[in-house]
Protein backbone atom coordinates (compact mmCIF):
# COMPACT_ATOMS: atom_id res chain seq x y z
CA UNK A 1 127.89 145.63 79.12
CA UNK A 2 124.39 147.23 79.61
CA UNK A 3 123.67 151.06 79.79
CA UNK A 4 123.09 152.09 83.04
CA UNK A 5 122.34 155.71 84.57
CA UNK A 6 121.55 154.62 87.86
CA UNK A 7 122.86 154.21 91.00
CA UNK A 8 122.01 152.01 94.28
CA UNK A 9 122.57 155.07 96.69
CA UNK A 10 121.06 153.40 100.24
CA UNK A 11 120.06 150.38 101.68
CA UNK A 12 118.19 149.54 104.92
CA UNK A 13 116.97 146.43 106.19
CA UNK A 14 114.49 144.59 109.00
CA UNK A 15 113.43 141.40 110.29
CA UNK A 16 111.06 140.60 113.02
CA UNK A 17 111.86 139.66 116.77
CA UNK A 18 110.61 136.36 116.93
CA UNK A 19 112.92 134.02 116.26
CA UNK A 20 112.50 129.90 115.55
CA UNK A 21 115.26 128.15 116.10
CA UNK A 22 115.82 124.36 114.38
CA UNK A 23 115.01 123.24 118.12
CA UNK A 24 111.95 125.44 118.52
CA UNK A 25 110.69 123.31 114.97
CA UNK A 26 111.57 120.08 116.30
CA UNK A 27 108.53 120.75 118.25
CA UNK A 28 106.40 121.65 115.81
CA UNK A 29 107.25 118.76 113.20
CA UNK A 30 109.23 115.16 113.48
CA UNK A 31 113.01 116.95 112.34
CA UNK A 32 116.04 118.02 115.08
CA UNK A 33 118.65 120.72 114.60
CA UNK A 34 121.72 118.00 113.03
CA UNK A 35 119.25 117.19 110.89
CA UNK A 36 118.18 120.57 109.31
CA UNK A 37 121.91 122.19 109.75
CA UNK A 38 123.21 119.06 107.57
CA UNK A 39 120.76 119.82 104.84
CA UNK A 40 120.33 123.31 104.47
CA UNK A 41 122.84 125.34 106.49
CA UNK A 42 120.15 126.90 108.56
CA UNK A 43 120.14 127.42 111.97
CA UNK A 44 117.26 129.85 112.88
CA UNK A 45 114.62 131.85 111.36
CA UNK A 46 112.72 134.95 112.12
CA UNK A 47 109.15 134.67 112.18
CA UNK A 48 106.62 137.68 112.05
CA UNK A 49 103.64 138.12 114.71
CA UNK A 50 100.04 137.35 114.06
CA UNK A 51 99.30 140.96 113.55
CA UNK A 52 102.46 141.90 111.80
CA UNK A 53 102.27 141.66 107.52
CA UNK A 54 104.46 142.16 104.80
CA UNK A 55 103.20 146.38 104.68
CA UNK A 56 104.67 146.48 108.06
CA UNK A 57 108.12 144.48 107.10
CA UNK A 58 108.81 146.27 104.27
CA UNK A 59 107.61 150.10 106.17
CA UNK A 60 110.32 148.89 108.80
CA UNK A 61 112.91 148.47 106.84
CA UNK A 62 112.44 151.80 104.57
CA UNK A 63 113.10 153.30 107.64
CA UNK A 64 115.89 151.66 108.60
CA UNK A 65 117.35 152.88 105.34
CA UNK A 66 116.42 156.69 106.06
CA UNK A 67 117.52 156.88 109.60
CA UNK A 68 121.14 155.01 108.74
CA UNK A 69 121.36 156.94 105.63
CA UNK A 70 119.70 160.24 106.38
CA UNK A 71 118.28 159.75 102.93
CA UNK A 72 114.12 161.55 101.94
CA UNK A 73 111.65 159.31 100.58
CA UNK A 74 109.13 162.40 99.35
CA UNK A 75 110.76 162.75 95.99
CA UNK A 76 110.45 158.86 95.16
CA UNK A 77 108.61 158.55 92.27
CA UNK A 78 108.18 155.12 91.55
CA UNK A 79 107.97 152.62 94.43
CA UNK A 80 108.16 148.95 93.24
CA UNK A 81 107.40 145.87 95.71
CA UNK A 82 109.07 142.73 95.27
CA UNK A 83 106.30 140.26 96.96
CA UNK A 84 104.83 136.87 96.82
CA UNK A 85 103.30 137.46 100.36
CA UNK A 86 100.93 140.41 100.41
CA UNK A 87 98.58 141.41 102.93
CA UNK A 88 96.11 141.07 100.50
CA UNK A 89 95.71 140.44 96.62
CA UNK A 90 95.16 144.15 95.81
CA UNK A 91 95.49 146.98 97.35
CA UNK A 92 98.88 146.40 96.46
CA UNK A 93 102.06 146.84 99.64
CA UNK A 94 103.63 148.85 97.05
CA UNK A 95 100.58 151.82 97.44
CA UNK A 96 100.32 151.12 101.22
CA UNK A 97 103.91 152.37 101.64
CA UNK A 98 103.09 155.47 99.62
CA UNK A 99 100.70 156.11 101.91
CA UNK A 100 102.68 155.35 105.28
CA UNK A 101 105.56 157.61 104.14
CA UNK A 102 103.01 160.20 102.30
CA UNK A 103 104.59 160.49 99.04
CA UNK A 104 102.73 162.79 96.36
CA UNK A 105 103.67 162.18 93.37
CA UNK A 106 104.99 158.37 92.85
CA UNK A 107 103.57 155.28 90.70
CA UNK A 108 103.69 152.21 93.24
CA UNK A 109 102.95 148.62 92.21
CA UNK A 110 103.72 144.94 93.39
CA UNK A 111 105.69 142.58 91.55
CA UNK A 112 105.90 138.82 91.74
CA UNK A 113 108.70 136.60 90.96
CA UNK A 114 109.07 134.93 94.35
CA UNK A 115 112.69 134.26 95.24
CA UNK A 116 113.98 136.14 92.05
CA UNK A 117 112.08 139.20 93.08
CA UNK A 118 114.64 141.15 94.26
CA UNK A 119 116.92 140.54 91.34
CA UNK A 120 114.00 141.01 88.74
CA UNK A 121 112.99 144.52 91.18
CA UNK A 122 116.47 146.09 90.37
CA UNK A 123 116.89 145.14 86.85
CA UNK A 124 113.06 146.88 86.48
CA UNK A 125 114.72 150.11 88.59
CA UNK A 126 117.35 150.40 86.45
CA UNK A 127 115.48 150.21 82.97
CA UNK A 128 112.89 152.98 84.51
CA UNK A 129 115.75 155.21 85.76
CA UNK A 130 118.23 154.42 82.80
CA UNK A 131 115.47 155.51 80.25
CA UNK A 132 114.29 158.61 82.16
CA UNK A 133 110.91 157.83 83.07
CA UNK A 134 111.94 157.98 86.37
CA UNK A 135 114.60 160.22 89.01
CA UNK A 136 114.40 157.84 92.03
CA UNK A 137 112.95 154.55 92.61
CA UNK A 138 112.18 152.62 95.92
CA UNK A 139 112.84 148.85 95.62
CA UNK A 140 111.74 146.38 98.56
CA UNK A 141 111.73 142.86 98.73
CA UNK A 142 109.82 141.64 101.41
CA UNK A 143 107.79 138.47 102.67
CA UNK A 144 105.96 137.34 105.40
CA UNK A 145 106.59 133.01 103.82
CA UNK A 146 105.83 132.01 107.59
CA UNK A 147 101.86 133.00 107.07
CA UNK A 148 101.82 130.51 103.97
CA UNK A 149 103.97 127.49 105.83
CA UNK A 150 102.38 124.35 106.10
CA UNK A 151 103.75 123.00 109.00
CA UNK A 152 103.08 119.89 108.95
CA UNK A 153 105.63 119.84 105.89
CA UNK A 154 108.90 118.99 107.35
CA UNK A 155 111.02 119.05 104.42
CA UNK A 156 109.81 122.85 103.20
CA UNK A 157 108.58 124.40 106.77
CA UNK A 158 112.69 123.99 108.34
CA UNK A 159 113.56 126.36 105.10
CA UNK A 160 111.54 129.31 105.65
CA UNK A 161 111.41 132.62 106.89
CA UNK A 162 110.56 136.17 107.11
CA UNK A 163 112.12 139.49 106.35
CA UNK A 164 112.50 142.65 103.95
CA UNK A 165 115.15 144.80 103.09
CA UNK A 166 115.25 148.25 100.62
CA UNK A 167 117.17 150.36 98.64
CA UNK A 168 117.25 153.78 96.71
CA UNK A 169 117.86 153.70 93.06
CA UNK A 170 118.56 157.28 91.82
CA UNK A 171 119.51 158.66 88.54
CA UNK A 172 123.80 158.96 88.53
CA UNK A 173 125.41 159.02 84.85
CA UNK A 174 128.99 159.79 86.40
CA UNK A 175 128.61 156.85 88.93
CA UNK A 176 126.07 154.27 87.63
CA UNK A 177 126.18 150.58 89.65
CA UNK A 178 125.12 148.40 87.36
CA UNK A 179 127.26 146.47 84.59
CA UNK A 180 125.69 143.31 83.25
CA UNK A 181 122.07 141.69 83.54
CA UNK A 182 120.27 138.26 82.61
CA UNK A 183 117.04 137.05 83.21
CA UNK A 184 115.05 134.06 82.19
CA UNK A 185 112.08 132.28 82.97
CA UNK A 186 111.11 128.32 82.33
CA UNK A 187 107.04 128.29 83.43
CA UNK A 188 106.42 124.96 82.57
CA UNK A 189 108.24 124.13 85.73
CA UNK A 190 105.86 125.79 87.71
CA UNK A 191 104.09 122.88 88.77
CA UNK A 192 107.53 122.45 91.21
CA UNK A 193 106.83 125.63 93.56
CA UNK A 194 104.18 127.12 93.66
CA UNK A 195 100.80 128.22 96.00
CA UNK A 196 97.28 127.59 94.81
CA UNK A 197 95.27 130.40 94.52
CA UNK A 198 91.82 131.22 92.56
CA UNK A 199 92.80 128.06 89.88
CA UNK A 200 93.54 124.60 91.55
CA UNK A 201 95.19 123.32 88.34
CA UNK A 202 98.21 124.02 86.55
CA UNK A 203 99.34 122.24 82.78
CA UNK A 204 96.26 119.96 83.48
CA UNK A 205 97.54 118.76 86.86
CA UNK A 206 95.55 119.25 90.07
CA UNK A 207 97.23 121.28 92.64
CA UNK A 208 97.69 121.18 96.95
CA UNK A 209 94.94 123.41 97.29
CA UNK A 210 95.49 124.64 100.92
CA UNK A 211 96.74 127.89 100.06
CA UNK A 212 100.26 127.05 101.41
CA UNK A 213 103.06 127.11 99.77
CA UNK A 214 104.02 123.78 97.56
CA UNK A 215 107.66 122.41 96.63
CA UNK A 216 109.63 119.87 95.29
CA UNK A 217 112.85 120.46 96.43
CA UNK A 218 114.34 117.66 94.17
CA UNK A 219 113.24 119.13 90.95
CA UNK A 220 113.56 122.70 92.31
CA UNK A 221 117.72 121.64 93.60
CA UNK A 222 118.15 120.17 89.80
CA UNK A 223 117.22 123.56 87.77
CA UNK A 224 118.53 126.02 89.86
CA UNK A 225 122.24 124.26 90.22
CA UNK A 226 122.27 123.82 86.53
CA UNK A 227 120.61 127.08 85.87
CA UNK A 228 122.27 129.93 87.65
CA UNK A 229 125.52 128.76 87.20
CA UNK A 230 125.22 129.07 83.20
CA UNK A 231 123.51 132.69 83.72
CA UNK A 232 126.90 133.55 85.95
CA UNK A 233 128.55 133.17 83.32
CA UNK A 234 126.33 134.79 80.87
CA UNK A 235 126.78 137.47 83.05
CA UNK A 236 130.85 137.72 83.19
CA UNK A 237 130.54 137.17 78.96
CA UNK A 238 128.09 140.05 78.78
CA UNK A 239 130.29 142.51 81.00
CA UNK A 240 133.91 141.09 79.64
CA UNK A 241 134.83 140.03 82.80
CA UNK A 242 135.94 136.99 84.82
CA UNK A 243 135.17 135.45 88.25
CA UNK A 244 138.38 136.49 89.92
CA UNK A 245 137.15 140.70 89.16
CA UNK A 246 133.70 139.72 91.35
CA UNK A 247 134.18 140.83 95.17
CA UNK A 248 131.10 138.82 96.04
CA UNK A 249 128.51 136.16 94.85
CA UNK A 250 125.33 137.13 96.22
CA UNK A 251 122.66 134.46 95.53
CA UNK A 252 119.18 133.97 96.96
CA UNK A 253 119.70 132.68 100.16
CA UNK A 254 117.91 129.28 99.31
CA UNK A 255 119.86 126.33 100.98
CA UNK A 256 124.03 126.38 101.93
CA UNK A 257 124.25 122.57 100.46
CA UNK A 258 122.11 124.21 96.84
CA UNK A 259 124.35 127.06 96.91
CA UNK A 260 127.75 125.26 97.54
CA UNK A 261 126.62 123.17 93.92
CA UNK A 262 126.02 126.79 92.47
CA UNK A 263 129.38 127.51 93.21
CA UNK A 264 131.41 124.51 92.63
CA UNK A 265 130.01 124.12 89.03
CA UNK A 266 130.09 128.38 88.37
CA UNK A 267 133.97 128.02 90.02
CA UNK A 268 133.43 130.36 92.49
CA UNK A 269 134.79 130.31 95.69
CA UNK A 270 132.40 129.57 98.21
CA UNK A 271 134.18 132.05 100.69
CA UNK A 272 133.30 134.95 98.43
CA UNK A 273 129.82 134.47 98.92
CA UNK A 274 126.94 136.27 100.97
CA UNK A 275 124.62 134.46 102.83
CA UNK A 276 121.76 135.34 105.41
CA UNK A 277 119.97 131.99 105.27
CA UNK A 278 121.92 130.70 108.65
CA UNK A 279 120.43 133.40 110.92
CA UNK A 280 117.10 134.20 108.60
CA UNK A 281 116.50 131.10 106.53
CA UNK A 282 114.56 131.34 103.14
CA UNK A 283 113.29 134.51 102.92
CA UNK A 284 112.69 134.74 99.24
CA UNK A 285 112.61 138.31 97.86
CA UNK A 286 114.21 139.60 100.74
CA UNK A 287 117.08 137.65 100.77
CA UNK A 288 119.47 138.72 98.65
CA UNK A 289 119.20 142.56 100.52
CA UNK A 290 119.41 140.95 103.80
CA UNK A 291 122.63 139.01 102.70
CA UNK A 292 123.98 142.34 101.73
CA UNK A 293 123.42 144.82 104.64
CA UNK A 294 124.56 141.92 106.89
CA UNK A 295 127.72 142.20 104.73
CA UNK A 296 127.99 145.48 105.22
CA UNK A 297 126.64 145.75 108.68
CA UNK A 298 129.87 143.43 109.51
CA UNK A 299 132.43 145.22 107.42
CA UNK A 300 132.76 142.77 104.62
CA UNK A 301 131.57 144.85 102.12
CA UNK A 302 132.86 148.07 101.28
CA UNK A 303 132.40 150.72 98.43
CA UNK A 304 133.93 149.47 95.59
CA UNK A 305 133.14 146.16 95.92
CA UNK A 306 131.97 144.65 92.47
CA UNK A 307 128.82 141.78 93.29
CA UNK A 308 127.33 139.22 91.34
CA UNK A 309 123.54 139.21 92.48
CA UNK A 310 121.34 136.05 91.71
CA UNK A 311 118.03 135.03 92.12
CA UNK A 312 116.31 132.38 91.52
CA UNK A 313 113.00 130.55 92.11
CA UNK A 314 109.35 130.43 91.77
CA UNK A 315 108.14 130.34 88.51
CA UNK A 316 110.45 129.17 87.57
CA UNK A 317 112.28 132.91 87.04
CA UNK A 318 116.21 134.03 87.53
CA UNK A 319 117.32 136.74 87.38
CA UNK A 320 121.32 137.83 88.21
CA UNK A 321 123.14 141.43 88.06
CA UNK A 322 126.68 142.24 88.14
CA UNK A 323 127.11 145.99 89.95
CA UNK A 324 129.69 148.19 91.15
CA UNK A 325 128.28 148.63 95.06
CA UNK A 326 128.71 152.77 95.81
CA UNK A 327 126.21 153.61 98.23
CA UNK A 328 126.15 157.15 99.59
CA UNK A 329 127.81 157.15 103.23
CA UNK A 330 125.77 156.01 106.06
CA UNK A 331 124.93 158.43 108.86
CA UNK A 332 125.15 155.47 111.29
């Protein structure tokens, strides 16, 4: 068990209109919708305009969260951005959204662990909260991964999408959500996932320099199935607790036939899990808070519930939570 004084009070989603469906790619690249559903689980994906950015994902769904939760962002005082998609290397989304919503008084920085980033954003949140540095932290995962497809790439373009969900995590002794945490990192795997930026080498090795993003799905598939499982159960040794006790599995949406692995070799049931990769696809940081306001945007989950978050991915980093979910009630 870790000590926790804080509390996930709201949550609030967005994704953009566009949608491209498995037939709208078939167009774009030599792949059909059998084809993709059979391998990844996917169906559709949303992808954002030309003029439309991360800032403006992860701006949307703040909102969301304050008109369904009737919640104020002006006494945040830390805002932390969980992006591998940015508008731009610096100035950070993080201090963009400071100034959209015109918060005073808040530290705001970006932080970058790709698919884990939501996972790594909360266990951050909770350290800053639990240890009083801070009252009430903003956490968004968000990415634009369409803007850094290379489309020509049929086995990673069908995965990915776009999207960004947020939540409130506010100082509550008397009702704190989380229970358990592990994280971990292997970098020399790197070389697996990743997009070139100012260096064109990594470990000696010369990189796809095209600025797009860069995976081996086979090598990628082989560490995360034998990966998170272990950490699941790091987690359920850490908080004295077994499978059965955890309402729902919510990993990083990455690909249904990855995540059915996951399960079968954690023994969890596959229909306790959260997904939003069928109607979203990949949509690295923000998929773990999509997969949960579409659970509770459909009445699956409820106050109460106890979740097993897990993310894993670039870097290589993971990062998984157990929590008690206890929002505050929604207005809408």
């Amino acid at each position: 068990m870790i000590l926790s004084k804080a509390r996930i009070t709201a949550i609030g989603s967005y994704v953009p209109e566009k949608i491209l469906s498995n037939d709208d790619l078939s167009k774009l690249v030599e792949t059909n919708d059998e084809w993709i559903t059979q391998r990844t689980g996917i169906k559709e994906r949303r992808v954002s305009a030309e003029d439309e950015f991360t800032t403006n994902l992860a701006i949307n769904a703040v909102q969301n969260m304050i008109d369904r939760y009737q919640v104020s962002v002006s006494d945040v005082d830390f805002i932390l951005v969980c992006t591998s998609t940015p508008d731009y290397s610096f100035p950070s989304v993080a201090s963009q959204i400071q100034a959209h919503f015109q918060i005073e008084q808040t530290g705001a920085v970006d932080a970058n662990a790709v698919c884990a980033g939501f996972a790594y954003g909360l266990y951050m949140a909770n350290g800053l909260v639990t240890s009083g540095l801070n009252r009430k932290v903003l956490v968004v995962g968000a990415e634009t991964m369409s803007k850094v497809m290379d489309y020509t790439d049929r086995t990673t373009c069908i995965l990915f999408g776009d999207g960004a969900g947020a939540v409130l995590v506010e100082y509550d002794e008397e009702q704190p959500s989380f229970i358990a945490s592990h994280v971990g990192a292997k970098g020399d795997g790197g070389i697996h996932l990743y997009r070139s930026g100012l260096s064109t080498k990594m470990g000696g090795r010369d990189l796809i320099a095209n600025g797009c993003l860069v995976q081996n799905g086979r090598e990628v598939y082989r560490w995360a199935v034998n990966t998170v499982p272990a950490g699941m159960r790091e987690l359920m040794k850490t908080a004295e607790m077994s499978m059965d006790q955890v309402s729902w599995f919510v990993p990083h949406s990455s690909n249904m036939r990855m995540l059915e692995s996951i399960c079968d070799k954690a023994g969890f049931p596959v229909e306790r899990m959260l997904v939003s990769l069928v109607e979203y696809g990949n949509t690295s940081a923000a998929s773990i808070p999509l997969s949960i306001d579409k659970g509770i945007r459909n009445g699956s989950v409820k106050n109460g519930d106890t979740m097993l978050l897990y993310g894993f991915g670039g870097g290589l980093t993971h990062a998984g939570l157990l929590i008690h979910w206890n929002t505050k009630t929604p207005a809408s």
